[in-house]
Protein backbone atom coordinates (compact mmCIF):
# COMPACT_ATOMS: atom_id res chain seq x y z
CA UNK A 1 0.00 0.00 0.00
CA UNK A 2 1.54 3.56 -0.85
CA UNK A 3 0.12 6.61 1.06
CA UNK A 4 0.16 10.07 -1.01
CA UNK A 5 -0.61 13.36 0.80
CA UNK A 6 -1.49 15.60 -1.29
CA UNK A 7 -0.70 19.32 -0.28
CA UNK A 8 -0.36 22.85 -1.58
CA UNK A 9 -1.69 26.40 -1.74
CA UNK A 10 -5.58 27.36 -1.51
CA UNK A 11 -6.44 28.00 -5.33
CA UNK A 12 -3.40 26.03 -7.14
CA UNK A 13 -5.41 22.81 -8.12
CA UNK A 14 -5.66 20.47 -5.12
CA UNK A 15 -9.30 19.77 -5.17
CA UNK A 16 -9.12 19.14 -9.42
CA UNK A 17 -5.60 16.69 -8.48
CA UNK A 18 -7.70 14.73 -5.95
CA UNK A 19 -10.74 14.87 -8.18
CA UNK A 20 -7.98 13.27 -10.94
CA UNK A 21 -6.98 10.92 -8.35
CA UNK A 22 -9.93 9.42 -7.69
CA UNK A 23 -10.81 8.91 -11.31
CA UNK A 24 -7.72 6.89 -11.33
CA UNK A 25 -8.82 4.79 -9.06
CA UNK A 26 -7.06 6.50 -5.40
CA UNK A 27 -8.57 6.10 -2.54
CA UNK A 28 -9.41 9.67 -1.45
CA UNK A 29 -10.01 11.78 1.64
CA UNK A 30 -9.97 15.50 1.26
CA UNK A 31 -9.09 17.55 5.11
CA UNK A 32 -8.13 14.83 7.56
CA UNK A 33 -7.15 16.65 10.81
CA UNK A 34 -3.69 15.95 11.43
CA UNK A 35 -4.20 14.37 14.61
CA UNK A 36 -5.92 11.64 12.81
CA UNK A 37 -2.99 10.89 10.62
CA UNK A 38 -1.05 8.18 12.46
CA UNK A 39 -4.40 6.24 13.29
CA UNK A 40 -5.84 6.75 9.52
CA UNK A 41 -2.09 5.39 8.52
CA UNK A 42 -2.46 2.35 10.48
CA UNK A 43 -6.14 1.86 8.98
CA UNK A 44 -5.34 2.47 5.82
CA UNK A 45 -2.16 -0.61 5.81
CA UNK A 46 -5.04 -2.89 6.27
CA UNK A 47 -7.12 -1.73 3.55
CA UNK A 48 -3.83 -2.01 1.64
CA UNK A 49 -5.32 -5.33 -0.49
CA UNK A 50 -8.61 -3.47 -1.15
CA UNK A 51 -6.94 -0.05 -2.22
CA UNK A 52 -3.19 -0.58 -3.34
CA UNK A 53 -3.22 3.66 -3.38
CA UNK A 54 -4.50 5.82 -0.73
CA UNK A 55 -4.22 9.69 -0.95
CA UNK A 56 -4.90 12.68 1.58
CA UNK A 57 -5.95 16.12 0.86
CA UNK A 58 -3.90 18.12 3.17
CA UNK A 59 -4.50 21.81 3.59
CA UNK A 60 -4.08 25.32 5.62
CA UNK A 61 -7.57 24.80 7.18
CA UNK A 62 -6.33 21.43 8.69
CA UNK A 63 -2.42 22.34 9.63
CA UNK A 64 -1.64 24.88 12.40
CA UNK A 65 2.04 26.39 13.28
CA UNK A 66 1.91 23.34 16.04
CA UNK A 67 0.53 20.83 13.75
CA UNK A 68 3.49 20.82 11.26
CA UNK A 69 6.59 19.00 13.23
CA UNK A 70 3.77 15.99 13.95
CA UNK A 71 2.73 15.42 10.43
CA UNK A 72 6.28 15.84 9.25
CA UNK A 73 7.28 13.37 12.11
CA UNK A 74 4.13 10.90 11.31
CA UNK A 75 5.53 10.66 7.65
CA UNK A 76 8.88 9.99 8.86
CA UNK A 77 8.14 6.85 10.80
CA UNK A 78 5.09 4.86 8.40
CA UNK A 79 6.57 1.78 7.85
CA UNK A 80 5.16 1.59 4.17
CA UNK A 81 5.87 4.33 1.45
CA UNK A 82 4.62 8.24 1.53
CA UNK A 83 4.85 10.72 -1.14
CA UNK A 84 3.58 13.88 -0.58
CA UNK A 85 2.68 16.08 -3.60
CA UNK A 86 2.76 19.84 -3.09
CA UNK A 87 1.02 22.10 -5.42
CA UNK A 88 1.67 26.01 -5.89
CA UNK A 89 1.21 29.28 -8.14
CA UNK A 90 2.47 32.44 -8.33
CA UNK A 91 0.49 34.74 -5.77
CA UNK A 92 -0.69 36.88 -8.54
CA UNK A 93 -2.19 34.13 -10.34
CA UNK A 94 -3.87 33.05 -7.39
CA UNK A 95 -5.54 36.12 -6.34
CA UNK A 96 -7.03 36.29 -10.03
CA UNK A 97 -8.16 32.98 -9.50
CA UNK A 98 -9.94 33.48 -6.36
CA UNK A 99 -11.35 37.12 -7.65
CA UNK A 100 -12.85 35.25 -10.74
CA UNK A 101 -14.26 32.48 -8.65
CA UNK A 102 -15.14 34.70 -5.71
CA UNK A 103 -14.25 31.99 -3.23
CA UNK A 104 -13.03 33.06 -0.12
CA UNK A 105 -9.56 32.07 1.20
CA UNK A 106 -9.62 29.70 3.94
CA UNK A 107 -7.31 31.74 5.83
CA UNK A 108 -9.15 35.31 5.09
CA UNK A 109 -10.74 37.08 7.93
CA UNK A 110 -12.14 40.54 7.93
CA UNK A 111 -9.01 41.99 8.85
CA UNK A 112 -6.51 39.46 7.21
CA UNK A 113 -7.00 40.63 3.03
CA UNK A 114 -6.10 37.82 0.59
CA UNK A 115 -2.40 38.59 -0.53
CA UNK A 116 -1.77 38.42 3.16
CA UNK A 117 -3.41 35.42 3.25
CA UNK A 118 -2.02 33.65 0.44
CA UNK A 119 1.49 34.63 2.16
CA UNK A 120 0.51 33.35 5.61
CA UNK A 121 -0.38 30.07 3.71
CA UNK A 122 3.00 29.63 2.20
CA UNK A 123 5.17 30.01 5.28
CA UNK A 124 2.96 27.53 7.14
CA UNK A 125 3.15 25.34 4.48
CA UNK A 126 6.66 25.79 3.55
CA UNK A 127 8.37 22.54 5.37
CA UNK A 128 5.66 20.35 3.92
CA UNK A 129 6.14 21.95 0.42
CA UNK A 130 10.39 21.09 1.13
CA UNK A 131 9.52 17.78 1.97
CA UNK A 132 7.38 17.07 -1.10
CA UNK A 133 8.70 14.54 -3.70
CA UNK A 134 6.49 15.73 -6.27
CA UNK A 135 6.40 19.98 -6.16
CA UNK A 136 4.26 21.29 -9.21
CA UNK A 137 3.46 25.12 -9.97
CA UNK A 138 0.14 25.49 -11.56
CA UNK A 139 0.58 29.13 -12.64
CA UNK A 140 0.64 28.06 -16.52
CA UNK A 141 -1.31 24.95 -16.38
CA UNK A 142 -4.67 25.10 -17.02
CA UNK A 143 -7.09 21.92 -15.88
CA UNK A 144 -6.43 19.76 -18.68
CA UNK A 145 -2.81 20.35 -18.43
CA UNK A 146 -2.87 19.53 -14.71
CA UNK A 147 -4.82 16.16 -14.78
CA UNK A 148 -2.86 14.80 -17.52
CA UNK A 149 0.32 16.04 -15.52
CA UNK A 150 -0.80 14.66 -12.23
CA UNK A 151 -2.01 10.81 -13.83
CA UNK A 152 1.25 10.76 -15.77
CA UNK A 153 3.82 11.85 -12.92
CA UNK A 154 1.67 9.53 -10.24
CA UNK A 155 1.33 6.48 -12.38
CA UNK A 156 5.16 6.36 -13.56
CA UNK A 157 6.83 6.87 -10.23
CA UNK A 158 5.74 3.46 -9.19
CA UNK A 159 7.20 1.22 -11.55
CA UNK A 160 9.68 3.45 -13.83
CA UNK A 161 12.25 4.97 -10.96
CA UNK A 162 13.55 8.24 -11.77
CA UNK A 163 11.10 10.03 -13.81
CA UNK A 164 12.56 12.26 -16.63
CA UNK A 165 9.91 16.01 -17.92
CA UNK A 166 10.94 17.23 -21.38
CA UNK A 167 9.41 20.65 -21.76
CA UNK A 168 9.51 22.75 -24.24
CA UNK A 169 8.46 26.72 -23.73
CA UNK A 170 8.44 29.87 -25.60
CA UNK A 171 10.49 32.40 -23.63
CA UNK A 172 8.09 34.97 -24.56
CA UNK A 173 5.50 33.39 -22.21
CA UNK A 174 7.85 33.29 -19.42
CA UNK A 175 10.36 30.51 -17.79
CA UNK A 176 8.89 27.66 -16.52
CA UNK A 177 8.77 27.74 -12.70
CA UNK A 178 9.28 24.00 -12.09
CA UNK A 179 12.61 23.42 -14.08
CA UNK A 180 15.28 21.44 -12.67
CA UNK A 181 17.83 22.68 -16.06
CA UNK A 182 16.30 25.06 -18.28
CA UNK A 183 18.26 25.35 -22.10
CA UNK A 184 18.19 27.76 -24.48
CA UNK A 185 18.70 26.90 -28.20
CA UNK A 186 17.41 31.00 -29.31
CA UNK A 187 20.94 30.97 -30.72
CA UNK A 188 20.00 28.57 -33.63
CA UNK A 189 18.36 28.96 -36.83
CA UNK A 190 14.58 29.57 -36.71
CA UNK A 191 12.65 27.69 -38.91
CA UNK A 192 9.80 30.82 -38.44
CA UNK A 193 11.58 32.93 -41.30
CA UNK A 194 10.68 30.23 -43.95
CA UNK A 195 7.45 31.43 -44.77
CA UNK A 196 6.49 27.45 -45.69
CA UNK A 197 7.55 26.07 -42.10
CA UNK A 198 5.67 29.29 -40.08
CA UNK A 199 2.60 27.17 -39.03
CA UNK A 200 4.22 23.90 -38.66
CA UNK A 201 5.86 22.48 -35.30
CA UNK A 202 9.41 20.96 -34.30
CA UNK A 203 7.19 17.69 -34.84
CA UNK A 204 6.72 18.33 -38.42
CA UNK A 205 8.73 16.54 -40.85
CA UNK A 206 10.10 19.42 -42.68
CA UNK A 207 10.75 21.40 -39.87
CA UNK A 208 13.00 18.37 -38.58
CA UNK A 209 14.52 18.49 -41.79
CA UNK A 210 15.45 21.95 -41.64
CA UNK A 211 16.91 21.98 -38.47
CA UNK A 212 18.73 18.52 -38.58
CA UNK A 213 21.02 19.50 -41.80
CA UNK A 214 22.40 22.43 -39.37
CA UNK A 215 25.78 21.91 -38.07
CA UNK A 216 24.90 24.27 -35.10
CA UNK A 217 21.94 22.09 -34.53
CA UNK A 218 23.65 19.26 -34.16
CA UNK A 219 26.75 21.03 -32.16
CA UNK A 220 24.09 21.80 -29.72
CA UNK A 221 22.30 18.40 -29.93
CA UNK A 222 26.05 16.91 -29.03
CA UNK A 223 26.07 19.12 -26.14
CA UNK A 224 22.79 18.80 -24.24
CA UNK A 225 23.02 15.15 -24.65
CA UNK A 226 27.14 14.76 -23.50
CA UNK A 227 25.72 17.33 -20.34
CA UNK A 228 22.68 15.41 -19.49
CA UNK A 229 23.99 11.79 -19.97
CA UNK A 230 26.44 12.93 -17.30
CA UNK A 231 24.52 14.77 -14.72
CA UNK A 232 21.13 12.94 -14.60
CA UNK A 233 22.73 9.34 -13.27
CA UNK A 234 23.76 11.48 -10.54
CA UNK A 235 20.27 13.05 -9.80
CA UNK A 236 19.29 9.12 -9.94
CA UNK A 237 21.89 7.74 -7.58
CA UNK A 238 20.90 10.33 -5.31
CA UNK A 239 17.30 8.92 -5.02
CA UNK A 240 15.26 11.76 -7.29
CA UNK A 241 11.91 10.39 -7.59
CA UNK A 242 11.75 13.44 -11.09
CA UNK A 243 13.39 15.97 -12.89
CA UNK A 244 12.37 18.51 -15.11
CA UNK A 245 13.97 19.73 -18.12
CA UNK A 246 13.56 22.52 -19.87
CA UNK A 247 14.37 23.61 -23.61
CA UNK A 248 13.30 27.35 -24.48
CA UNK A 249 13.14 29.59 -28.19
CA UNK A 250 11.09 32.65 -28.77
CA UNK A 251 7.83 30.99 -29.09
CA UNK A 252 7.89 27.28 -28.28
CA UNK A 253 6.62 26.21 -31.45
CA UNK A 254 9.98 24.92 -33.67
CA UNK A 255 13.66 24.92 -31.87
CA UNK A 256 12.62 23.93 -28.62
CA UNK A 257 9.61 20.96 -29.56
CA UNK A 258 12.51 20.00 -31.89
CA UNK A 259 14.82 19.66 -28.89
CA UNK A 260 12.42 18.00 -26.63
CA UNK A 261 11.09 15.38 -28.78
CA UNK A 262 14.76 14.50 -29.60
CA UNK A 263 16.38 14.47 -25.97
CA UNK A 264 13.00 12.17 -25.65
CA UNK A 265 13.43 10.16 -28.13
CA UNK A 266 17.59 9.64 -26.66
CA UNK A 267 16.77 9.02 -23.27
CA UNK A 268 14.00 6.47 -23.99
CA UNK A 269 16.76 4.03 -24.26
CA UNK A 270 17.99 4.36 -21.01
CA UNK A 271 15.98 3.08 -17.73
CA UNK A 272 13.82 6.53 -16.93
CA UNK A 273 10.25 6.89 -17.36
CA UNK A 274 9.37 9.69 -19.96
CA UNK A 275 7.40 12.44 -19.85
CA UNK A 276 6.83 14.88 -22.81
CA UNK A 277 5.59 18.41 -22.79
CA UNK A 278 5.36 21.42 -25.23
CA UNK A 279 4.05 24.00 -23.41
CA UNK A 280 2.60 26.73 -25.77
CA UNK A 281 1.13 23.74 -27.95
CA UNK A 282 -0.84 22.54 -25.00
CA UNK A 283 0.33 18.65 -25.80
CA UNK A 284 1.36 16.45 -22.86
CA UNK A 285 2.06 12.82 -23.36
CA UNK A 286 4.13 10.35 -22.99
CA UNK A 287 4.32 9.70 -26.27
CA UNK A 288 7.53 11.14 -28.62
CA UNK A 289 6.99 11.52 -32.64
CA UNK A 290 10.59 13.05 -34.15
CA UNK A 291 11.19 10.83 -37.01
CA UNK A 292 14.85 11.89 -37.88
CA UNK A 293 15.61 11.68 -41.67
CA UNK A 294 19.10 9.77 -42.89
């Protein structure tokens, strides 16, 4: 039986990630007082042949400042596996999401206004959110995004080890705030000054074309892979349940997909469970489609 808590910031996706969880099959319970913990623990070994996966919705409304060292210590000291999943946002992203929804903060009062409150909620939740094996910020992911994100990261860690994120971006948009390595490859030729590749992706044929006859391309291509072939084995000896990477143009439509789906398509061969995503096409999978041409 493995226990997940499941953790984060009012407003950053913990109900939808539960909601996800369930729909996978998890065994859910959404605001257990931490007291309860160690005895729901115990319980929940012996439903371990009914429900192999259990998971806990743990939030501000359940944790005090006293609370904290005794759920920490209560996850210490199961005797079966715990991962606890933290989720997050940037605070501006937050309050727009509780002003459109007009839900109320769980730690709001009529004196306490919400960006107070969101930053009250981080620094109680802080050592949890240090603890957590799986820490995702949900300020660019939208509720598709985050379901596929949360079934794909949950369901590999279990049998796959060290779980490897290929992302692509568009530095335009903004870095990705979750990225172990983040790469840029703006340096190379862009494919969006031929008029006939504009509309077409780094997963297009003739895009791949164009950019795998360039001996910067490949210079670069020799380099990420020497870097990360290196570096990642020690992430994994080091017991890393994931690890993000990151691979940025201008737009994350051409260089970067390009990039991903071929550091992807490299690391497949090794023993890592792979994740793909191209972040400005909206496309998560765990799928890779970069058919190089001899």
């Amino acid at each position: 039986m493995k226990l997940l808590i499941v953790s984060g910031l009012s407003g950053a996706g913990k109900t939808i990630t539960l909601n996800s969880l369930e729909d996978m099959g998890v065994y859910c319970v959404d605001n257990l007082p931490i007291g309860l913990l160690p005895a729901f623990a115990e319980q929940a070994n012996l439903m371990g042949m009914v429900h192999e996966r259990v998971a806990i919705g743990v939030d501000a409304r359940t944790i005090t400042d006293q609370d904290m060292p005794a759920l920490l210590q209560a996850i210490s000291v199961t005797p079966f596996p715990i991962q606890v999943l933290f989720l997050e946002a940037d605070d501006a992203v937050l309050i727009k999401r509780f002003s459109e929804t007009r839900r109320k903060h769980p730690l709001t009062k009529r004196s306490v206004p919400l960006a107070e409150a969101i930053k009250h909620e981080r620094q109680l939740l802080e050592p949890l959110a240090s603890r957590a094996d799986i820490r995702i910020n949900t300020t660019l992911t939208h509720v598709h995004q985050l379901r596929d994100l949360i079934r794909l990261r949950v369901g590999l860690h279990a049998s796959n080890g060290l779980s490897l994120l290929f992302q692509s971006f568009g530095f335009k948009y903004g870095l990705p705030n979750d990225a172990d390595f983040v790469f840029d490859v703006r340096c190379l030729p862009n494919p969006h000054w031929n008029t006939e590749l504009r509309s077409l992706t780094g997963m297009d044929k003739s895009v791949v074309n164009f950019l795998h006859k360039e001996p910067s391309v490949q210079q670069m291509r020799e380099h990420l892979i020497g870097f990360l072939e290196t570096w990642i084995p020690q992430f994994a000896a080091n017991d890393r349940s994931y690890l993000t990477i990151a691979v940025g143009c201008t737009g994350g439509q051409h260089r970067s997909v390009y990039f991903v789906e071929l550091l992807a398509q490299h690391f497949s061969q090794f023993r890592y469970g792979i994740l793909v995503r191209h972040r400005e096409l909206s496309v998560l999978s765990e799928q890779f489609s970069i058919k190089n041409e001899k």
